[in-house]
ModelCIF file with pLDDT and N, C-alpha, C, O atoms, coordinates in Angstrom:
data_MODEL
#
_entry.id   MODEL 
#
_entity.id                         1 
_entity.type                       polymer 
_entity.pdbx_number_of_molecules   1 
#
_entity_poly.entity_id                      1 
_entity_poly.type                           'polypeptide(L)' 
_entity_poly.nstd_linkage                   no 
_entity_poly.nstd_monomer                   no 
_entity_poly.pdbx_seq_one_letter_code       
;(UNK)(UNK)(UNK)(UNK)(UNK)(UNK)(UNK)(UNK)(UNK)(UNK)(UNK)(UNK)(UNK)(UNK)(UNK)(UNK)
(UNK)(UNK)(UNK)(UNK)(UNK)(UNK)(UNK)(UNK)(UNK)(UNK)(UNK)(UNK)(UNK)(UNK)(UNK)(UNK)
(UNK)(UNK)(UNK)(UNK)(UNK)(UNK)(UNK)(UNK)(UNK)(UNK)(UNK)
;
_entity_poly.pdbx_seq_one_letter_code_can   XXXXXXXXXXXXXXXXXXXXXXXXXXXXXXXXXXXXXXXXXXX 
_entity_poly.pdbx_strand_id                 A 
#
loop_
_entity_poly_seq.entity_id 
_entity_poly_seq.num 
_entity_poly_seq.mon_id 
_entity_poly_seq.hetero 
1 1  UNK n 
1 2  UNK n 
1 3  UNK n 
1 4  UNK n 
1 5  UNK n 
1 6  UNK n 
1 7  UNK n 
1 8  UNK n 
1 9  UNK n 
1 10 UNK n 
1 11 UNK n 
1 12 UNK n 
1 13 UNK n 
1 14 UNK n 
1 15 UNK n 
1 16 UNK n 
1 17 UNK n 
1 18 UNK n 
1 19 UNK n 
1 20 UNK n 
1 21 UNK n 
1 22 UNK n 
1 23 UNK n 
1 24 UNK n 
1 25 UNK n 
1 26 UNK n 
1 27 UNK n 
1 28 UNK n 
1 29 UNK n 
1 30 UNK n 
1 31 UNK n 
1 32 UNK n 
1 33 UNK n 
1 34 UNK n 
1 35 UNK n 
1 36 UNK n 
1 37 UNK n 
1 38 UNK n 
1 39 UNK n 
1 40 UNK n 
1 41 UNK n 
1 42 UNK n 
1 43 UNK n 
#
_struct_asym.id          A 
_struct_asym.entity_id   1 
#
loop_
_ma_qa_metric.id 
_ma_qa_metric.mode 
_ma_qa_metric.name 
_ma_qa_metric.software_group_id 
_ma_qa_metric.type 
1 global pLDDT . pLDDT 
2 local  pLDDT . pLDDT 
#
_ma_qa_metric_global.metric_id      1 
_ma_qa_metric_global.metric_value   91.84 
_ma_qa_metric_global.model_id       1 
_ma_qa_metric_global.ordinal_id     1 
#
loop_
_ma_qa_metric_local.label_asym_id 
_ma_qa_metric_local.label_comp_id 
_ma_qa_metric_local.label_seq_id 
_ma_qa_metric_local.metric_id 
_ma_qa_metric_local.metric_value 
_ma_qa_metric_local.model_id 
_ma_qa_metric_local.ordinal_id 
A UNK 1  2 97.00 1 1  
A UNK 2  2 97.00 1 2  
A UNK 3  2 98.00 1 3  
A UNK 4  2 98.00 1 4  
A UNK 5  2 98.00 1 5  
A UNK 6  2 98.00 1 6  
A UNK 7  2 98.00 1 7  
A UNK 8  2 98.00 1 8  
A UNK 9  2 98.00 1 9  
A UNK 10 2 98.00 1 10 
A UNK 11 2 98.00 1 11 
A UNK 12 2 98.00 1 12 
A UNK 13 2 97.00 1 13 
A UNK 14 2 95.00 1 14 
A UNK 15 2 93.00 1 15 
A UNK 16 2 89.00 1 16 
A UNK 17 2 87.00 1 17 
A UNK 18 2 75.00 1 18 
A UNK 19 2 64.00 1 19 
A UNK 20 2 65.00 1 20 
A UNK 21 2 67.00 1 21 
A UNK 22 2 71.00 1 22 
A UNK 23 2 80.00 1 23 
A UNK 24 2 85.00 1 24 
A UNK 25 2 90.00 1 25 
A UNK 26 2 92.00 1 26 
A UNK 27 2 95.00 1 27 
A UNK 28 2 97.00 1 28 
A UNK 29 2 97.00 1 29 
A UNK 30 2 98.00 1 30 
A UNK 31 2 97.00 1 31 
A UNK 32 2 97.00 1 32 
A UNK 33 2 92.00 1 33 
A UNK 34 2 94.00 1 34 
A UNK 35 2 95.00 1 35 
A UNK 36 2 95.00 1 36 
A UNK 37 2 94.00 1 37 
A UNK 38 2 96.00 1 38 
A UNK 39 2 96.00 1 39 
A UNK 40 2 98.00 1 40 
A UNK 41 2 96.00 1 41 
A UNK 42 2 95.00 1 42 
A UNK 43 2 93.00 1 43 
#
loop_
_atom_site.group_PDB 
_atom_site.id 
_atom_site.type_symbol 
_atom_site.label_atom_id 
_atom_site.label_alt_id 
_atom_site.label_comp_id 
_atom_site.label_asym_id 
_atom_site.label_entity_id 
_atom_site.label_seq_id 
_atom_site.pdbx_PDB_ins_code 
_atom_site.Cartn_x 
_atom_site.Cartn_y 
_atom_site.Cartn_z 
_atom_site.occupancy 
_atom_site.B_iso_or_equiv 
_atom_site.pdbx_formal_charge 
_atom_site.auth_seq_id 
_atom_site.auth_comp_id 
_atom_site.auth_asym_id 
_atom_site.auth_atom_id 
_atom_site.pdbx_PDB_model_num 
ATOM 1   N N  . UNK A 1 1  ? 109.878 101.629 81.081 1.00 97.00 ? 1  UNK A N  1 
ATOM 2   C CA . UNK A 1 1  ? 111.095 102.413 81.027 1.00 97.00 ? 1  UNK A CA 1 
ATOM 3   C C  . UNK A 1 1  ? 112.253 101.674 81.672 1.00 97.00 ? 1  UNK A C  1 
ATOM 4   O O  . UNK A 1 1  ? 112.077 100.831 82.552 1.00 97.00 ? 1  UNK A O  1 
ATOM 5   N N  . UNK A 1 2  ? 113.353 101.995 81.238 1.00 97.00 ? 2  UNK A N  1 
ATOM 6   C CA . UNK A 1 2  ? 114.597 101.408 82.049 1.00 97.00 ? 2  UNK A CA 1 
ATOM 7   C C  . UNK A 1 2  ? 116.184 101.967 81.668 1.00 97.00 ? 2  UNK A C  1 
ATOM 8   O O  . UNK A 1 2  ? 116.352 103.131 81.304 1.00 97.00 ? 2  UNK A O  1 
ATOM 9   N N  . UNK A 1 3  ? 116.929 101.329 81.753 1.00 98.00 ? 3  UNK A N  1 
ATOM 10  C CA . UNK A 1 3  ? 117.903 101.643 81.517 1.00 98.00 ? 3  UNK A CA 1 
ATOM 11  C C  . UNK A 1 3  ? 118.626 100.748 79.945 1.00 98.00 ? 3  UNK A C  1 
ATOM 12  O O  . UNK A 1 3  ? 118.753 99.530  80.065 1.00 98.00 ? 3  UNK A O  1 
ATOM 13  N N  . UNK A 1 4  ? 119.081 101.430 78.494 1.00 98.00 ? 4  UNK A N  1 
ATOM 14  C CA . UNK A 1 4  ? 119.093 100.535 77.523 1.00 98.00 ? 4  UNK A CA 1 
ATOM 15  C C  . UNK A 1 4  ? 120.865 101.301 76.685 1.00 98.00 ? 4  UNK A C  1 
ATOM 16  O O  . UNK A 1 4  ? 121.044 102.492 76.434 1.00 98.00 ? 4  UNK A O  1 
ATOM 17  N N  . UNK A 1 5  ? 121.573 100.507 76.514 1.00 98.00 ? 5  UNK A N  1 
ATOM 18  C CA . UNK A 1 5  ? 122.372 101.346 75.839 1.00 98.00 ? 5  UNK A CA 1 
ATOM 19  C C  . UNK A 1 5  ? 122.344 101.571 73.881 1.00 98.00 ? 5  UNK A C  1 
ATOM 20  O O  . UNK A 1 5  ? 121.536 101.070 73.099 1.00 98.00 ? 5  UNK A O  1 
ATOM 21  N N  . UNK A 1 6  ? 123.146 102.193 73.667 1.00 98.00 ? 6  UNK A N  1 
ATOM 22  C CA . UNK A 1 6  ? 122.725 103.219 72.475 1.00 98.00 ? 6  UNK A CA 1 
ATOM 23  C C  . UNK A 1 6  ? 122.188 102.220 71.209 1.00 98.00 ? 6  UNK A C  1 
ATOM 24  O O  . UNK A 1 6  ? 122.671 101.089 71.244 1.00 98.00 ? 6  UNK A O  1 
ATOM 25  N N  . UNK A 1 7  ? 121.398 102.457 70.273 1.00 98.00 ? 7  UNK A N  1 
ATOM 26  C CA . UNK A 1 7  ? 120.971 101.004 69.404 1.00 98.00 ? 7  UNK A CA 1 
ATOM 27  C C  . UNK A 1 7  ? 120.322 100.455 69.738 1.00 98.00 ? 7  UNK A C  1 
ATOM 28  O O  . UNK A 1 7  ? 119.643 99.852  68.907 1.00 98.00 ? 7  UNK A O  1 
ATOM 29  N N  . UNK A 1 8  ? 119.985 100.209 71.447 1.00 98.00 ? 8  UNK A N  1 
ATOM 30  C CA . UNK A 1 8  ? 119.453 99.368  71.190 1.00 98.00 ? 8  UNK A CA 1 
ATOM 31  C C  . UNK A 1 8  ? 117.644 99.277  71.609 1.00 98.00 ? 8  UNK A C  1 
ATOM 32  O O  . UNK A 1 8  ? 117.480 100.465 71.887 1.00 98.00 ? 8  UNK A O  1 
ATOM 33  N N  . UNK A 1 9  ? 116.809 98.885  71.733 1.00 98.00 ? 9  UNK A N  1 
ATOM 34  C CA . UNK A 1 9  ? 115.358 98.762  71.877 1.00 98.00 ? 9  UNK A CA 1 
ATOM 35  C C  . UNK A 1 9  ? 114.704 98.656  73.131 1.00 98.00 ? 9  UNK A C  1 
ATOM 36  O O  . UNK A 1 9  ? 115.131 97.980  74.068 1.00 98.00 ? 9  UNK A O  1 
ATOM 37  N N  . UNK A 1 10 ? 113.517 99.427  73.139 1.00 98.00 ? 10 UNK A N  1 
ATOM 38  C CA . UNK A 1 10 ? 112.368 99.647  73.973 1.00 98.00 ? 10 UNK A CA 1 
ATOM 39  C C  . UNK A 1 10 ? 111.196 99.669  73.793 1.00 98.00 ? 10 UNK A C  1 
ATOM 40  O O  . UNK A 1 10 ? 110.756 100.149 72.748 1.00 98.00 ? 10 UNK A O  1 
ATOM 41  N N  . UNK A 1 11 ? 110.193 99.050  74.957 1.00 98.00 ? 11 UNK A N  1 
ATOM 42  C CA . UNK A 1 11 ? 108.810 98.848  73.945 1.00 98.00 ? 11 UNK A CA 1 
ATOM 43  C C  . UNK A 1 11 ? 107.851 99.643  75.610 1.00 98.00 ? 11 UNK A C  1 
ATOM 44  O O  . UNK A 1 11 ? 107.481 98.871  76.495 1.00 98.00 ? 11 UNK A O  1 
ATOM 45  N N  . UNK A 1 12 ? 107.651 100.895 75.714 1.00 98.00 ? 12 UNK A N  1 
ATOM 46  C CA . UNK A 1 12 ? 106.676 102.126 76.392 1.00 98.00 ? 12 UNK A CA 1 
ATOM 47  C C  . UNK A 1 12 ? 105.023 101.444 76.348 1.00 98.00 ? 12 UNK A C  1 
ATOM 48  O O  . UNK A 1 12 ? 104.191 101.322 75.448 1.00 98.00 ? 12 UNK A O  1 
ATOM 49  N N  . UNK A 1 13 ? 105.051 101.098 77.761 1.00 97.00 ? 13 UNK A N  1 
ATOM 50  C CA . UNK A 1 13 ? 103.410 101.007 77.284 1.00 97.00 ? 13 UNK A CA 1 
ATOM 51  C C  . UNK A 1 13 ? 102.554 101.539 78.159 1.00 97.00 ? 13 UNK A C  1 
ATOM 52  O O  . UNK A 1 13 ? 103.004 101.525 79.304 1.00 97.00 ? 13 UNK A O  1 
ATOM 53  N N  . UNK A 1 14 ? 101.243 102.112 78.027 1.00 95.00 ? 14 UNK A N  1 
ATOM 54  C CA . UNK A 1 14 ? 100.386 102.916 78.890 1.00 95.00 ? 14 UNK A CA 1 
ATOM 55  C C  . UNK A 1 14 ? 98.966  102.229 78.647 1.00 95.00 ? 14 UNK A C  1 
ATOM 56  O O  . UNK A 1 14 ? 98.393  102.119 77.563 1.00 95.00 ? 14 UNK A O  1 
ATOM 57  N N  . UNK A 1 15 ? 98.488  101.755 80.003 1.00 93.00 ? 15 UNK A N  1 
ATOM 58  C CA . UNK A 1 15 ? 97.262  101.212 80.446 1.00 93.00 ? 15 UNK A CA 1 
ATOM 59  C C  . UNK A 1 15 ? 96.184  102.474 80.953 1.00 93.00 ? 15 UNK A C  1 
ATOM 60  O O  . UNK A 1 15 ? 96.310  103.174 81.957 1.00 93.00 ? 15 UNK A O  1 
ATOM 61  N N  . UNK A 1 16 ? 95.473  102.506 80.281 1.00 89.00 ? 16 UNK A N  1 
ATOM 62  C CA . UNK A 1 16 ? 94.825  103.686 80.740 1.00 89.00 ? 16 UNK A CA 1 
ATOM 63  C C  . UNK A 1 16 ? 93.481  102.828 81.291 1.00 89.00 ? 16 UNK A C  1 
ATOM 64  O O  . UNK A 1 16 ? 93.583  101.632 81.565 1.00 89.00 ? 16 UNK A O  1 
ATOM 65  N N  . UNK A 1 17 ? 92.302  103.513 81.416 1.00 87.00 ? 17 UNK A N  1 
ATOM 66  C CA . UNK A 1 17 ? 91.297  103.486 82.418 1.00 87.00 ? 17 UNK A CA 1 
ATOM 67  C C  . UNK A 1 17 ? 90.212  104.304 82.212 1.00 87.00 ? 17 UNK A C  1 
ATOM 68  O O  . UNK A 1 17 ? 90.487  105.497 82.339 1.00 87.00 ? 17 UNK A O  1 
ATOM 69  N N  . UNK A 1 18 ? 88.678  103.969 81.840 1.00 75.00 ? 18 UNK A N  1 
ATOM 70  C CA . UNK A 1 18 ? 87.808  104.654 81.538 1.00 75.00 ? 18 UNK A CA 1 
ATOM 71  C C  . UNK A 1 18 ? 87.115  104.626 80.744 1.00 75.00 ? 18 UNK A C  1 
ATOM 72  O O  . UNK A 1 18 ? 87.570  104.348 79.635 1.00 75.00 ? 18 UNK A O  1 
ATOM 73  N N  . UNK A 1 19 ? 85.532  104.916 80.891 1.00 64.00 ? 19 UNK A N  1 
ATOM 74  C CA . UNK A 1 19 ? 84.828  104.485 79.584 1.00 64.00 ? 19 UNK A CA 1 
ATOM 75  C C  . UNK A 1 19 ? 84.747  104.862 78.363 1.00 64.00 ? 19 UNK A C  1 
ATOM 76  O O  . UNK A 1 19 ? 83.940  104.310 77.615 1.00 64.00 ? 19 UNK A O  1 
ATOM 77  N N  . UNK A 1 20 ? 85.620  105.941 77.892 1.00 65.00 ? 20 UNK A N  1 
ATOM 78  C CA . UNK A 1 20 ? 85.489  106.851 76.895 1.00 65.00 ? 20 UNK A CA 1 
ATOM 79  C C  . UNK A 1 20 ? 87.357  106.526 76.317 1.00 65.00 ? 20 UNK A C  1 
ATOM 80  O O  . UNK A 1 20 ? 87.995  107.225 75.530 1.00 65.00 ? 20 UNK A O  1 
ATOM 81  N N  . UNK A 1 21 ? 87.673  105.679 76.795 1.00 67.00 ? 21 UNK A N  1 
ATOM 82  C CA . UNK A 1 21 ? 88.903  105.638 76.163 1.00 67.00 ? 21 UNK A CA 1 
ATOM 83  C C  . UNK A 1 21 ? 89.177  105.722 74.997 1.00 67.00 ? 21 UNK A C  1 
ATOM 84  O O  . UNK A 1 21 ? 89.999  106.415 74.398 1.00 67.00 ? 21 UNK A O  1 
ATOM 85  N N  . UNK A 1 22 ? 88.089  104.610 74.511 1.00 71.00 ? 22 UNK A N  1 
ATOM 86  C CA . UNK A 1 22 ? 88.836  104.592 72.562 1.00 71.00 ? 22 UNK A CA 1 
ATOM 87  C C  . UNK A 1 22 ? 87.975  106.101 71.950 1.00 71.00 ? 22 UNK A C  1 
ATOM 88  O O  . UNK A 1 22 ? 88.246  106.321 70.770 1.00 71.00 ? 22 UNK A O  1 
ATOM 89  N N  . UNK A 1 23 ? 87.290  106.825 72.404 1.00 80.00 ? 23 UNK A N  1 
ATOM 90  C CA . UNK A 1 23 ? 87.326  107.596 71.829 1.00 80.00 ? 23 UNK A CA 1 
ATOM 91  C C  . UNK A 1 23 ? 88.029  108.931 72.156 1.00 80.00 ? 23 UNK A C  1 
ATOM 92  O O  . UNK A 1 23 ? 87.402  109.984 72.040 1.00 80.00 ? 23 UNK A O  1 
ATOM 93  N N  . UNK A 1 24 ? 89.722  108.907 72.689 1.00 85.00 ? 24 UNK A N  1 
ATOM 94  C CA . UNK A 1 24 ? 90.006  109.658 72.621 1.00 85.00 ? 24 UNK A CA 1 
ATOM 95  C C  . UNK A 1 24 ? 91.694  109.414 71.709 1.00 85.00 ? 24 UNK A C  1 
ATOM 96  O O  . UNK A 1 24 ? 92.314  108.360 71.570 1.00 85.00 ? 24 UNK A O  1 
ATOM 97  N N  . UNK A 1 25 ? 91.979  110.497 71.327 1.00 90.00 ? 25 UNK A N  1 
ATOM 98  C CA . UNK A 1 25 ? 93.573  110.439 70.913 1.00 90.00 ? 25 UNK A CA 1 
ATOM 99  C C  . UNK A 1 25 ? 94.565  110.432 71.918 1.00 90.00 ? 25 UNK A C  1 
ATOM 100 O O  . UNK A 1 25 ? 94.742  111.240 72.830 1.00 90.00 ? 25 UNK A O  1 
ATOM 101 N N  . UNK A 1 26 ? 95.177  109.423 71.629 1.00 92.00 ? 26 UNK A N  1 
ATOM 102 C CA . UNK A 1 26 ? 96.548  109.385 72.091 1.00 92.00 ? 26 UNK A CA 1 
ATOM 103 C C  . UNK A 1 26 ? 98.473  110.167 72.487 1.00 92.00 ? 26 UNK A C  1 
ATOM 104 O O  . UNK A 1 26 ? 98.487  111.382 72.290 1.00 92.00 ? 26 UNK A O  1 
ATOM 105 N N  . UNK A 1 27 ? 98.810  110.024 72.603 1.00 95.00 ? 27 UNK A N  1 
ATOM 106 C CA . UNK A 1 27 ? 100.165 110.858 72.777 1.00 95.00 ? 27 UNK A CA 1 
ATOM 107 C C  . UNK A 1 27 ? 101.521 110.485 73.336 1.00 95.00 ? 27 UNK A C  1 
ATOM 108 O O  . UNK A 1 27 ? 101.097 109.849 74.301 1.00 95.00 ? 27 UNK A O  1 
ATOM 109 N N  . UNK A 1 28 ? 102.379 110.434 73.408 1.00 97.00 ? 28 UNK A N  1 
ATOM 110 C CA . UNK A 1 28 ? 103.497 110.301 73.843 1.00 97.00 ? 28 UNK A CA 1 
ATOM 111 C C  . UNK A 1 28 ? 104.608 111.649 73.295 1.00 97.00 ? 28 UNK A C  1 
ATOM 112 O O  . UNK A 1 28 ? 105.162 112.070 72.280 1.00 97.00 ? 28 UNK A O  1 
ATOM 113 N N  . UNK A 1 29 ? 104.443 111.964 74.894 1.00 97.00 ? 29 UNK A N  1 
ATOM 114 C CA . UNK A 1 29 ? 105.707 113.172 75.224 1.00 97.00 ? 29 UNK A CA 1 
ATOM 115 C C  . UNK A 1 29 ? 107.054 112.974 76.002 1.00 97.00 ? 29 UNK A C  1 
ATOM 116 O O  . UNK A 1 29 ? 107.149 112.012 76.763 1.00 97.00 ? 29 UNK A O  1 
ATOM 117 N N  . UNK A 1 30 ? 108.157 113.895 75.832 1.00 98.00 ? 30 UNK A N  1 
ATOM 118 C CA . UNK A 1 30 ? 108.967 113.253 76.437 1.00 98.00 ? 30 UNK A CA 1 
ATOM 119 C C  . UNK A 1 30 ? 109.467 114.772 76.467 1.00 98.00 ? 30 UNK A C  1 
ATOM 120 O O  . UNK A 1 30 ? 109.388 115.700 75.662 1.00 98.00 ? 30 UNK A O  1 
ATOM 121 N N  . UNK A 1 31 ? 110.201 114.571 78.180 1.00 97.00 ? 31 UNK A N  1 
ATOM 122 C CA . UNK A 1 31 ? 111.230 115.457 78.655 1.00 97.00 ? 31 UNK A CA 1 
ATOM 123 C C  . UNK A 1 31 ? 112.225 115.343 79.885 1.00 97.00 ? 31 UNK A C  1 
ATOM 124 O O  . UNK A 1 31 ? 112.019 115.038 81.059 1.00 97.00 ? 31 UNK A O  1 
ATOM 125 N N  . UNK A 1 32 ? 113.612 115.767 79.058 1.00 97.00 ? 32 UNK A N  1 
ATOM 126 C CA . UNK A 1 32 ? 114.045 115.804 79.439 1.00 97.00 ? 32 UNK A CA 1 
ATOM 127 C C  . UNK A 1 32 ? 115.053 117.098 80.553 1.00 97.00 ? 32 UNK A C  1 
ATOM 128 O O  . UNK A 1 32 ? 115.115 118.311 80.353 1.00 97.00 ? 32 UNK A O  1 
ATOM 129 N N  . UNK A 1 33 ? 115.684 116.355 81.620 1.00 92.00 ? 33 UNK A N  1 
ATOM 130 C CA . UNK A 1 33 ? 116.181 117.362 82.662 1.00 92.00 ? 33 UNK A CA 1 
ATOM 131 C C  . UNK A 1 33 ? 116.380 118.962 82.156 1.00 92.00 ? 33 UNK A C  1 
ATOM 132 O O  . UNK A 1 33 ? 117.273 119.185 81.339 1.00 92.00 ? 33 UNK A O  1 
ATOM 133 N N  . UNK A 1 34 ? 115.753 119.791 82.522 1.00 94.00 ? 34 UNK A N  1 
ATOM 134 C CA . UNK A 1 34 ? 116.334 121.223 81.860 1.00 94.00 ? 34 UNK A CA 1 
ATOM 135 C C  . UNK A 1 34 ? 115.746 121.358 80.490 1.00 94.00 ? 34 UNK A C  1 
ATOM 136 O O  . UNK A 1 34 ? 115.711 122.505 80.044 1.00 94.00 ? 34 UNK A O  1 
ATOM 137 N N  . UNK A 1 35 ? 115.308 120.454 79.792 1.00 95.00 ? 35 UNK A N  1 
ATOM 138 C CA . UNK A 1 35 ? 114.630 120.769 78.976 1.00 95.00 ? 35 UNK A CA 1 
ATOM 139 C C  . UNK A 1 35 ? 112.885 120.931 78.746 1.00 95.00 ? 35 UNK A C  1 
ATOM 140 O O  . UNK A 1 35 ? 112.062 120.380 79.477 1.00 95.00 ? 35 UNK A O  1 
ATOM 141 N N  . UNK A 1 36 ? 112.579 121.722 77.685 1.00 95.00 ? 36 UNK A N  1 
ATOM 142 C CA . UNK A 1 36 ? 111.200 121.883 77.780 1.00 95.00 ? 36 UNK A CA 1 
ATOM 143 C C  . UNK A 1 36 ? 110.287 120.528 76.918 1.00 95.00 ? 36 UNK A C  1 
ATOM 144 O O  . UNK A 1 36 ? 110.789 120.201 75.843 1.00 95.00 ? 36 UNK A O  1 
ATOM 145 N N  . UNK A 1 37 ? 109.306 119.943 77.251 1.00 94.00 ? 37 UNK A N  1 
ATOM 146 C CA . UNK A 1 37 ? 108.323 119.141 76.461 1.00 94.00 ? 37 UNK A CA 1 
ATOM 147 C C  . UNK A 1 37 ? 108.569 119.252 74.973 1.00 94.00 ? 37 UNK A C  1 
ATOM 148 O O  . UNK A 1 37 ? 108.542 120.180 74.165 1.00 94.00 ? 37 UNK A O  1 
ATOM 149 N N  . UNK A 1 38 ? 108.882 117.639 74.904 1.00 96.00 ? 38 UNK A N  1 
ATOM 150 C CA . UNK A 1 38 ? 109.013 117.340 73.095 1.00 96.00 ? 38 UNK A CA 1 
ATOM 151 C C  . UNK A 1 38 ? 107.766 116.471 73.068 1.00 96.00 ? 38 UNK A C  1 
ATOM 152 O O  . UNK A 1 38 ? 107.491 115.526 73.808 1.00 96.00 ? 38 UNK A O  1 
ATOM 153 N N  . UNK A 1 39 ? 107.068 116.989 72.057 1.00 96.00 ? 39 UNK A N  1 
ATOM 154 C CA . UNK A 1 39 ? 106.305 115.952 71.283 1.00 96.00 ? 39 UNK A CA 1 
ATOM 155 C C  . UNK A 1 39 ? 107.076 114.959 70.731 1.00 96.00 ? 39 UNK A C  1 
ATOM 156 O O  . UNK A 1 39 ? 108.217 115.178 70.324 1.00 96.00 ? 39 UNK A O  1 
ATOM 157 N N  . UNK A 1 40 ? 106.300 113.388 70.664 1.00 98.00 ? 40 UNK A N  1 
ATOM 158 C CA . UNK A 1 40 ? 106.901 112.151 70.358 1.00 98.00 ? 40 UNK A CA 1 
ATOM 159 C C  . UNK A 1 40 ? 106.414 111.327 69.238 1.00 98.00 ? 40 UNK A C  1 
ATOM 160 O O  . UNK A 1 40 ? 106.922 110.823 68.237 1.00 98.00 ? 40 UNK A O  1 
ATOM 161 N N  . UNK A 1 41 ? 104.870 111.390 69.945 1.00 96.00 ? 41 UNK A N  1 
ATOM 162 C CA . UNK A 1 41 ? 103.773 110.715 68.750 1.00 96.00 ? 41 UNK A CA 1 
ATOM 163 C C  . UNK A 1 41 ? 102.528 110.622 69.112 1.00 96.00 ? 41 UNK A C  1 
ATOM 164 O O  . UNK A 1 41 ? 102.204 110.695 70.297 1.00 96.00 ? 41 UNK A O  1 
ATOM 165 N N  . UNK A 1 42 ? 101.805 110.476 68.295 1.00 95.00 ? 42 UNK A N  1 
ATOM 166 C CA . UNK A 1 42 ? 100.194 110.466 68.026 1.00 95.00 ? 42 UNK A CA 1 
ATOM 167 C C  . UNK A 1 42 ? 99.711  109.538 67.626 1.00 95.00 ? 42 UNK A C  1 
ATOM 168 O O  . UNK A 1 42 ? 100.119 108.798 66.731 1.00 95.00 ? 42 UNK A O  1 
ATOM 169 N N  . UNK A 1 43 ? 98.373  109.436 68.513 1.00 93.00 ? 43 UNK A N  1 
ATOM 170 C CA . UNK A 1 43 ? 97.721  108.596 67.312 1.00 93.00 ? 43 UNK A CA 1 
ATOM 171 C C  . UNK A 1 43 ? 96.273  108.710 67.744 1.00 93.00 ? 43 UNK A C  1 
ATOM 172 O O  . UNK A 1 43 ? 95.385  108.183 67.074 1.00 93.00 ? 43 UNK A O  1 
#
């Protein structure tokens, strides 16, 4: 995460941990101040 202005690109990455990892699904949520949980993506 960081700071990027408008246009332009970001690359989110999550290291997870555990023996059962690949068999679970994935997610990316996002929220913002005052707002409630947006779904982002799946996989």
């Amino acid at each position: 995460g960081g700071l990027v202005q408008a246009g332009g690109s970001l690359r989110l990455s999550c290291a997870a941990s555990g023996r059962t990892f690949s068999n679970h699904a994935m997610g990316w949520f996002r929220q913002a101040p005052g707002k409630e949980r947006e779904f982002v993506g799946s996989i």
